[in-house]
C-alpha atoms as a PDB file:
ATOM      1  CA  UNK A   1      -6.760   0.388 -15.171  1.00  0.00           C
ATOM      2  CA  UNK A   2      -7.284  -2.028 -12.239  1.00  0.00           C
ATOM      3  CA  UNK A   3      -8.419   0.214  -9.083  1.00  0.00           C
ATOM      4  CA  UNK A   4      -7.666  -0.253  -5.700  1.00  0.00           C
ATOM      5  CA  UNK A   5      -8.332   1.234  -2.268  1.00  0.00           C
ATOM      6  CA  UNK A   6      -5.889   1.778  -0.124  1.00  0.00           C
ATOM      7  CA  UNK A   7      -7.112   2.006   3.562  1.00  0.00           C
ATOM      8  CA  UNK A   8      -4.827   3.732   6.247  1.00  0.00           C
ATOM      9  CA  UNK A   9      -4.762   3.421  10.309  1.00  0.00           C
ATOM     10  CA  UNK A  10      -1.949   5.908  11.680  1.00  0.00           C
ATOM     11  CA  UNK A  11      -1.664   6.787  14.831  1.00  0.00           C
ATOM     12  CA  UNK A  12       2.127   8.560  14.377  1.00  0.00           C
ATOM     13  CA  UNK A  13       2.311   8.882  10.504  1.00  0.00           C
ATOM     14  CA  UNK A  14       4.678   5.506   9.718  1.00  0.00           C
ATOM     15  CA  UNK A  15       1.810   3.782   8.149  1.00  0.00           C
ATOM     16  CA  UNK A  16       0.670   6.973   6.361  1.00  0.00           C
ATOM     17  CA  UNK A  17       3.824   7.181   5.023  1.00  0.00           C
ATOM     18  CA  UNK A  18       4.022   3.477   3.927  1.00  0.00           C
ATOM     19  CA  UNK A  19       0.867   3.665   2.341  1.00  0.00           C
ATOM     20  CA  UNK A  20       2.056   6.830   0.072  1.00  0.00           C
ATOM     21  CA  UNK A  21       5.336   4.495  -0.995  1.00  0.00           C
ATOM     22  CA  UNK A  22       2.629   1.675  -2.038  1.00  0.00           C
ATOM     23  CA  UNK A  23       0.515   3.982  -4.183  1.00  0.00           C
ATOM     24  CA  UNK A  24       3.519   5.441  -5.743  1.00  0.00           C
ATOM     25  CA  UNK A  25       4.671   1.959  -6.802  1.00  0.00           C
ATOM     26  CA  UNK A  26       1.125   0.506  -7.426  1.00  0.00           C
ATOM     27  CA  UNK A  27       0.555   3.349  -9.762  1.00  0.00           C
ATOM     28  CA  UNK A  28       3.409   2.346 -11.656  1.00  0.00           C
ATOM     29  CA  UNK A  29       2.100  -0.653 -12.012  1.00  0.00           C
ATOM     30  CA  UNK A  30      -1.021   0.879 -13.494  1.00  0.00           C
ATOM     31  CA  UNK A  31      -3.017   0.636 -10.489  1.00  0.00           C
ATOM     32  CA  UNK A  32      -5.666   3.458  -9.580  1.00  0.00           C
ATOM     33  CA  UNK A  33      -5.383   3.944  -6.218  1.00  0.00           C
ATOM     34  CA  UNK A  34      -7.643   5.889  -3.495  1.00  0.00           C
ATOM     35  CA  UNK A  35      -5.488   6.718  -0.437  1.00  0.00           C
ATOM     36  CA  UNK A  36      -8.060   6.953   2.518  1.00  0.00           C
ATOM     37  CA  UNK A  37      -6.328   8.921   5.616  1.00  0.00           C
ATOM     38  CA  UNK A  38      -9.867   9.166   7.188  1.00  0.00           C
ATOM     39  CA  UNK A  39     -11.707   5.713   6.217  1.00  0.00           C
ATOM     40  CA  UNK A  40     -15.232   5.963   4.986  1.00  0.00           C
ATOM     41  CA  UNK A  41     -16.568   2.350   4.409  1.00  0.00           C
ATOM     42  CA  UNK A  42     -18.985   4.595   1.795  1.00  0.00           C
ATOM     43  CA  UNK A  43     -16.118   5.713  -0.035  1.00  0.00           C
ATOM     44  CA  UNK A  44     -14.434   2.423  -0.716  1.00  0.00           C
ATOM     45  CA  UNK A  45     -15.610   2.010  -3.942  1.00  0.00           C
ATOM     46  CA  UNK A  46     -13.695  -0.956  -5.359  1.00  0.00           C
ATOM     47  CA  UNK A  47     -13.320  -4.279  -3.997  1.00  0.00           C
ATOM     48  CA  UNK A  48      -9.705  -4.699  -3.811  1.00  0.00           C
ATOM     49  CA  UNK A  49      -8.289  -2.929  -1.016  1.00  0.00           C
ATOM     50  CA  UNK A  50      -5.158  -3.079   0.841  1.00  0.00           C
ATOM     51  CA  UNK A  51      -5.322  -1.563   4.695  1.00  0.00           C
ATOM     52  CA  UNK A  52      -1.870  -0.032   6.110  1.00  0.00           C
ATOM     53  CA  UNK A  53      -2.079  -0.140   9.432  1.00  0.00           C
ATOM     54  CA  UNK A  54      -0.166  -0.062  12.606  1.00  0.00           C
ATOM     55  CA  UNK A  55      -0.865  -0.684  16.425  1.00  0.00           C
ATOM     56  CA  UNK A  56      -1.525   1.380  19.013  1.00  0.00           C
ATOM     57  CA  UNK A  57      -1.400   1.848  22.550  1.00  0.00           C
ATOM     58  CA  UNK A  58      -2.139  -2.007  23.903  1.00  0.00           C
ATOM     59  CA  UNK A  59      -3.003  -3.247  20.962  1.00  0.00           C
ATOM     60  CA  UNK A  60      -5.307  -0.780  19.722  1.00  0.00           C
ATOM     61  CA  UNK A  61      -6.993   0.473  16.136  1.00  0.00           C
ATOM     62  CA  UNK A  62      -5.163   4.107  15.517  1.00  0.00           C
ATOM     63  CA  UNK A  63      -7.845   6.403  16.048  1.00  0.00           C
ATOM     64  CA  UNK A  64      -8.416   7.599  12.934  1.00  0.00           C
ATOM     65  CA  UNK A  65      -9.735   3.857  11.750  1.00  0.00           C
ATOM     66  CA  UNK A  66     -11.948   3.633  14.561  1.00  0.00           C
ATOM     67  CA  UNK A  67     -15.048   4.804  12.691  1.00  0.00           C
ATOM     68  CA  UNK A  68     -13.798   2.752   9.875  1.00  0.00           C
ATOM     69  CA  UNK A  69     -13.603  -0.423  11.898  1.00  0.00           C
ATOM     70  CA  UNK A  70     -17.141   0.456  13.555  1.00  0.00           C
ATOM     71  CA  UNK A  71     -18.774   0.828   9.864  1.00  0.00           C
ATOM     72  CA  UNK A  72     -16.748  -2.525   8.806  1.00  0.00           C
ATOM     73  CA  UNK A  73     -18.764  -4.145  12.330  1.00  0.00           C
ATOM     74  CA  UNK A  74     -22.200  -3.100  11.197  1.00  0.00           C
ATOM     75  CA  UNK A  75     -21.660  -4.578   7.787  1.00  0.00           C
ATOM     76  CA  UNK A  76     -23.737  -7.631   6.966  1.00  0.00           C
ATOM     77  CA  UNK A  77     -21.955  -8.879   4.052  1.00  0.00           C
ATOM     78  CA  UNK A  78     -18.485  -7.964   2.489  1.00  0.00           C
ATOM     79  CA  UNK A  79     -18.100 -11.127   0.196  1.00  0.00           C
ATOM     80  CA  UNK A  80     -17.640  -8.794  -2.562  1.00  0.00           C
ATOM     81  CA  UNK A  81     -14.492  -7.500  -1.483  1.00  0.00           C
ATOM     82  CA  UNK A  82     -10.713  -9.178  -1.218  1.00  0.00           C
ATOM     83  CA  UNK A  83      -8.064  -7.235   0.659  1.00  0.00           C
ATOM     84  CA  UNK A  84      -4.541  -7.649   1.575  1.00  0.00           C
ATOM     85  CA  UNK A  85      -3.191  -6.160   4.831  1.00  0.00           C
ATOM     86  CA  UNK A  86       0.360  -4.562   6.296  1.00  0.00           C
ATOM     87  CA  UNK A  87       0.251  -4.356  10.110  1.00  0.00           C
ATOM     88  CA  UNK A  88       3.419  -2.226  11.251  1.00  0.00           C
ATOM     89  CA  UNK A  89       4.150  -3.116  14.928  1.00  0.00           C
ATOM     90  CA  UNK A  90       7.023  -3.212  17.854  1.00  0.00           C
ATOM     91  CA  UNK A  91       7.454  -6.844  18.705  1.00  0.00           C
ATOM     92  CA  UNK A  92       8.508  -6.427  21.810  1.00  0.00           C
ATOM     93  CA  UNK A  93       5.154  -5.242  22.864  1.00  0.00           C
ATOM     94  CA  UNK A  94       2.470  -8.588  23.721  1.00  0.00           C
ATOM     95  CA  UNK A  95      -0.105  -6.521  21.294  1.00  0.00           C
ATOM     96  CA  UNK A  96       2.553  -7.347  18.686  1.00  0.00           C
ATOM     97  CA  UNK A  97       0.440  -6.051  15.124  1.00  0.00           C
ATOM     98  CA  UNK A  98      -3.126  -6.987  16.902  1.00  0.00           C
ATOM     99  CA  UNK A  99      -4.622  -4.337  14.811  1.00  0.00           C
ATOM    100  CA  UNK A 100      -3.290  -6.228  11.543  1.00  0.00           C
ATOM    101  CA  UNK A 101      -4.731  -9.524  13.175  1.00  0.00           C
ATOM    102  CA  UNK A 102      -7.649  -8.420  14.557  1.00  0.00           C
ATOM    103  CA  UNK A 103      -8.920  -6.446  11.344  1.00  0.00           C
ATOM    104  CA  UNK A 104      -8.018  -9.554   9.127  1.00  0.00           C
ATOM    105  CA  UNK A 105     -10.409 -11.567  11.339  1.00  0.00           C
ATOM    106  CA  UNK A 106     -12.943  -8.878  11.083  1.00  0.00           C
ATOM    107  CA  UNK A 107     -12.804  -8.489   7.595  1.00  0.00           C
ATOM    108  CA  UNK A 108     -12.916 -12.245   6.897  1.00  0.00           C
ATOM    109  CA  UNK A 109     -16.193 -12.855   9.443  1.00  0.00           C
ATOM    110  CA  UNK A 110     -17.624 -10.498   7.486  1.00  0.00           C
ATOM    111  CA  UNK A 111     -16.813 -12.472   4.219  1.00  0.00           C
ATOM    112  CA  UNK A 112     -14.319 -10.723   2.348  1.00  0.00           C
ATOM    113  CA  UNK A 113     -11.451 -13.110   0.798  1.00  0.00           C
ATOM    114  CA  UNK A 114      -7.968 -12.150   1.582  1.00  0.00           C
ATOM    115  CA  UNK A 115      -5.856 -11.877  -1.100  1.00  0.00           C
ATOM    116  CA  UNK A 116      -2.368 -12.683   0.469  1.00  0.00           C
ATOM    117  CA  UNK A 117      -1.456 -13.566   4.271  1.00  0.00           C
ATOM    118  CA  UNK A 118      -0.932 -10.375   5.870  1.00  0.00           C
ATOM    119  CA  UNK A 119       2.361  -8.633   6.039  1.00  0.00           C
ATOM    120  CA  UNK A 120       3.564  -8.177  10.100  1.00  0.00           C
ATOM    121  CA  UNK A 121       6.221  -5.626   9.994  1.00  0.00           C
ATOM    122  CA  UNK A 122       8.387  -5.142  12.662  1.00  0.00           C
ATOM    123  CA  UNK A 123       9.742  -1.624  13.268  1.00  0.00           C
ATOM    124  CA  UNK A 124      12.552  -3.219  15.500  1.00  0.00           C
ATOM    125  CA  UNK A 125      13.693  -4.676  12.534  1.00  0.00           C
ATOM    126  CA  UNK A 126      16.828  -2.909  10.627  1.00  0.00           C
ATOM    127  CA  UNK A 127      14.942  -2.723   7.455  1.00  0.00           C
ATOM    128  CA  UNK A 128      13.077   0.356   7.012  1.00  0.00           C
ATOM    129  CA  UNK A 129       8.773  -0.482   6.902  1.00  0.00           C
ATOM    130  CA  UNK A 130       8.265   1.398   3.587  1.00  0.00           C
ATOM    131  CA  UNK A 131      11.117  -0.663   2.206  1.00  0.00           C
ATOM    132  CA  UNK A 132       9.608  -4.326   3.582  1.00  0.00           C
ATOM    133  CA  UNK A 133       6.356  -3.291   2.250  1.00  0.00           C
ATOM    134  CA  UNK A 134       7.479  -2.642  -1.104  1.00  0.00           C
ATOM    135  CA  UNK A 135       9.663  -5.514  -1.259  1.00  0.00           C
ATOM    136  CA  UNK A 136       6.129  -7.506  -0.733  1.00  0.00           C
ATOM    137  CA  UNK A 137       4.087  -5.153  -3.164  1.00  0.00           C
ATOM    138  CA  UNK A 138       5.198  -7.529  -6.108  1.00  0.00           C
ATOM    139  CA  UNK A 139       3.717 -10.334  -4.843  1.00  0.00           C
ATOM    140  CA  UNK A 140       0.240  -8.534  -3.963  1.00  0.00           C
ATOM    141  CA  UNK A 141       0.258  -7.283  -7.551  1.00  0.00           C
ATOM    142  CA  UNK A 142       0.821 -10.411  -9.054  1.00  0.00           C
ATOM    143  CA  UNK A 143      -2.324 -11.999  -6.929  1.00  0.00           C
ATOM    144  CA  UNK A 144      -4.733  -9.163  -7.859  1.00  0.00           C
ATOM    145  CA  UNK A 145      -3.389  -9.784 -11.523  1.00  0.00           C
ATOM    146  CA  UNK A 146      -4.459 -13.056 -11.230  1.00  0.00           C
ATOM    147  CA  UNK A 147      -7.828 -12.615  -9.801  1.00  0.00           C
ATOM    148  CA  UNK A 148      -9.260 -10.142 -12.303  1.00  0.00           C
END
Protein backbone atom coordinates (compact mmCIF):
# COMPACT_ATOMS: atom_id res chain seq x y z
CA UNK A 1 0.00 0.00 0.00
CA UNK A 2 1.45 3.31 -1.29
CA UNK A 3 1.28 5.92 1.79
CA UNK A 4 0.68 9.36 1.68
CA UNK A 5 0.42 12.41 3.94
CA UNK A 6 -2.09 14.53 3.69
CA UNK A 7 -1.28 18.04 5.16
CA UNK A 8 -4.22 20.46 6.11
CA UNK A 9 -4.32 24.50 6.59
CA UNK A 10 -8.02 25.51 7.70
CA UNK A 11 -8.82 28.45 8.94
CA UNK A 12 -12.98 27.86 8.63
CA UNK A 13 -13.12 24.01 8.08
CA UNK A 14 -13.61 24.00 3.91
CA UNK A 15 -10.20 22.65 3.44
CA UNK A 16 -10.59 20.23 6.39
CA UNK A 17 -13.42 19.03 4.85
CA UNK A 18 -11.83 18.68 1.35
CA UNK A 19 -9.05 16.93 2.67
CA UNK A 20 -11.47 14.16 4.42
CA UNK A 21 -13.24 13.72 0.68
CA UNK A 22 -9.49 13.10 -0.71
CA UNK A 23 -8.60 10.45 1.85
CA UNK A 24 -11.86 8.80 1.42
CA UNK A 25 -11.22 8.48 -2.33
CA UNK A 26 -7.38 7.97 -2.06
CA UNK A 27 -8.09 5.11 0.21
CA UNK A 28 -10.06 3.58 -2.34
CA UNK A 29 -7.50 3.74 -4.40
CA UNK A 30 -5.38 1.84 -1.91
CA UNK A 31 -3.64 4.73 -0.62
CA UNK A 32 -2.64 4.95 3.22
CA UNK A 33 -3.27 8.17 4.16
CA UNK A 34 -2.29 10.35 7.41
CA UNK A 35 -4.72 13.30 7.72
CA UNK A 36 -2.68 16.03 9.68
CA UNK A 37 -5.27 18.78 11.17
CA UNK A 38 -2.32 20.09 13.33
CA UNK A 39 0.95 19.71 11.00
CA UNK A 40 4.01 18.28 12.61
CA UNK A 41 6.89 18.33 10.00
CA UNK A 42 8.11 15.22 12.56
CA UNK A 43 5.14 13.36 11.84
CA UNK A 44 5.20 13.40 8.09
CA UNK A 45 6.58 10.26 7.66
CA UNK A 46 6.32 9.53 3.93
CA UNK A 47 7.47 11.52 1.14
CA UNK A 48 4.45 11.96 -0.86
CA UNK A 49 2.26 14.43 0.55
CA UNK A 50 -0.53 16.44 -0.67
CA UNK A 51 -1.26 19.92 1.46
CA UNK A 52 -5.09 21.19 1.46
CA UNK A 53 -5.00 24.46 2.10
CA UNK A 54 -6.87 27.65 1.89
CA UNK A 55 -6.14 31.48 2.41
CA UNK A 56 -6.62 33.59 4.99
CA UNK A 57 -7.11 36.97 6.02
CA UNK A 58 -4.73 39.00 3.29
CA UNK A 59 -3.26 36.31 2.05
CA UNK A 60 -2.31 34.50 5.01
CA UNK A 61 -1.24 30.67 6.19
CA UNK A 62 -4.51 29.46 8.37
CA UNK A 63 -3.23 29.41 11.70
CA UNK A 64 -3.14 26.10 12.40
CA UNK A 65 -0.18 25.58 9.55
CA UNK A 66 1.75 28.27 10.92
CA UNK A 67 4.04 26.06 13.00
CA UNK A 68 4.01 23.75 10.11
CA UNK A 69 5.22 26.35 7.66
CA UNK A 70 7.87 27.63 10.38
CA UNK A 71 9.31 23.86 10.75
CA UNK A 72 9.11 23.56 6.70
CA UNK A 73 11.49 27.22 6.91
CA UNK A 74 14.10 25.74 9.19
CA UNK A 75 14.46 22.71 7.01
CA UNK A 76 17.75 22.38 5.17
CA UNK A 77 16.88 19.85 2.70
CA UNK A 78 13.46 18.32 1.59
CA UNK A 79 14.68 16.69 -1.77
CA UNK A 80 13.32 13.57 -0.49
CA UNK A 81 9.88 14.54 -0.62
CA UNK A 82 7.31 15.30 -3.77
CA UNK A 83 3.98 16.91 -2.96
CA UNK A 84 1.01 18.06 -4.77
CA UNK A 85 -1.02 21.04 -3.48
CA UNK A 86 -4.97 22.35 -3.46
CA UNK A 87 -5.14 26.04 -2.50
CA UNK A 88 -8.98 26.91 -1.90
CA UNK A 89 -9.38 30.72 -2.31
CA UNK A 90 -12.01 33.75 -3.16
CA UNK A 91 -10.75 35.30 -6.34
CA UNK A 92 -12.01 38.32 -5.87
CA UNK A 93 -9.64 38.96 -3.09
CA UNK A 94 -5.75 40.30 -4.58
CA UNK A 95 -4.32 37.40 -2.06
CA UNK A 96 -6.17 35.13 -4.51
CA UNK A 97 -4.75 31.29 -3.09
CA UNK A 98 -1.24 33.03 -1.91
CA UNK A 99 -1.05 30.40 0.67
CA UNK A 100 -1.20 27.63 -2.21
CA UNK A 101 1.53 29.78 -4.08
CA UNK A 102 3.54 30.78 -1.51
CA UNK A 103 3.89 27.19 0.17
CA UNK A 104 4.63 25.65 -3.36
CA UNK A 105 7.58 28.09 -3.57
CA UNK A 106 8.59 27.20 -0.12
CA UNK A 107 8.44 23.71 -0.52
CA UNK A 108 10.31 23.73 -3.85
CA UNK A 109 13.38 26.18 -2.37
CA UNK A 110 13.64 23.74 -0.04
CA UNK A 111 13.99 20.96 -2.75
CA UNK A 112 11.05 18.91 -2.75
CA UNK A 113 9.69 17.99 -6.45
CA UNK A 114 6.13 18.75 -7.08
CA UNK A 115 4.25 16.18 -8.33
CA UNK A 116 1.47 18.04 -10.34
CA UNK A 117 0.90 21.99 -10.80
CA UNK A 118 -1.11 22.97 -7.97
CA UNK A 119 -4.84 22.97 -7.96
CA UNK A 120 -6.30 26.93 -7.34
CA UNK A 121 -9.83 26.47 -6.38
CA UNK A 122 -12.09 29.10 -6.46
CA UNK A 123 -14.95 29.09 -3.92
CA UNK A 124 -16.79 31.73 -6.18
CA UNK A 125 -17.00 29.15 -8.53
CA UNK A 126 -20.50 27.10 -8.82
CA UNK A 127 -18.78 23.86 -8.40
CA UNK A 128 -18.54 22.75 -4.95
CA UNK A 129 -14.33 22.58 -3.71
CA UNK A 130 -14.61 18.95 -2.48
CA UNK A 131 -16.11 18.13 -5.85
CA UNK A 132 -13.14 20.10 -8.06
CA UNK A 133 -10.68 18.44 -5.91
CA UNK A 134 -11.83 15.08 -6.51
CA UNK A 135 -12.42 15.59 -10.04
CA UNK A 136 -8.39 16.31 -10.03
CA UNK A 137 -7.57 13.37 -7.51
CA UNK A 138 -7.32 10.99 -10.65
CA UNK A 139 -4.77 12.69 -12.15
CA UNK A 140 -2.56 13.04 -8.81
CA UNK A 141 -3.00 9.28 -8.43
CA UNK A 142 -1.98 8.44 -11.68
CA UNK A 143 1.45 10.66 -11.19
CA UNK A 144 2.31 9.09 -7.80
CA UNK A 145 1.57 5.69 -9.66
CA UNK A 146 4.02 6.54 -11.94
CA UNK A 147 6.73 7.69 -9.73
CA UNK A 148 6.96 4.69 -7.40
Amino acid sequence: MRNIEIIIGSQMGSAEYVAEQLAEDLNTRSFNCNLHEQPDLSECNSHTWLLVTSTYGAGDYPENLLPFISQLTEASDLSHISFAIIGIGDSSYDTYNYAATNSEKLLVEKGAQILIPTLKIDVLDEALPEDTALAWLPQLSEVIEKNI
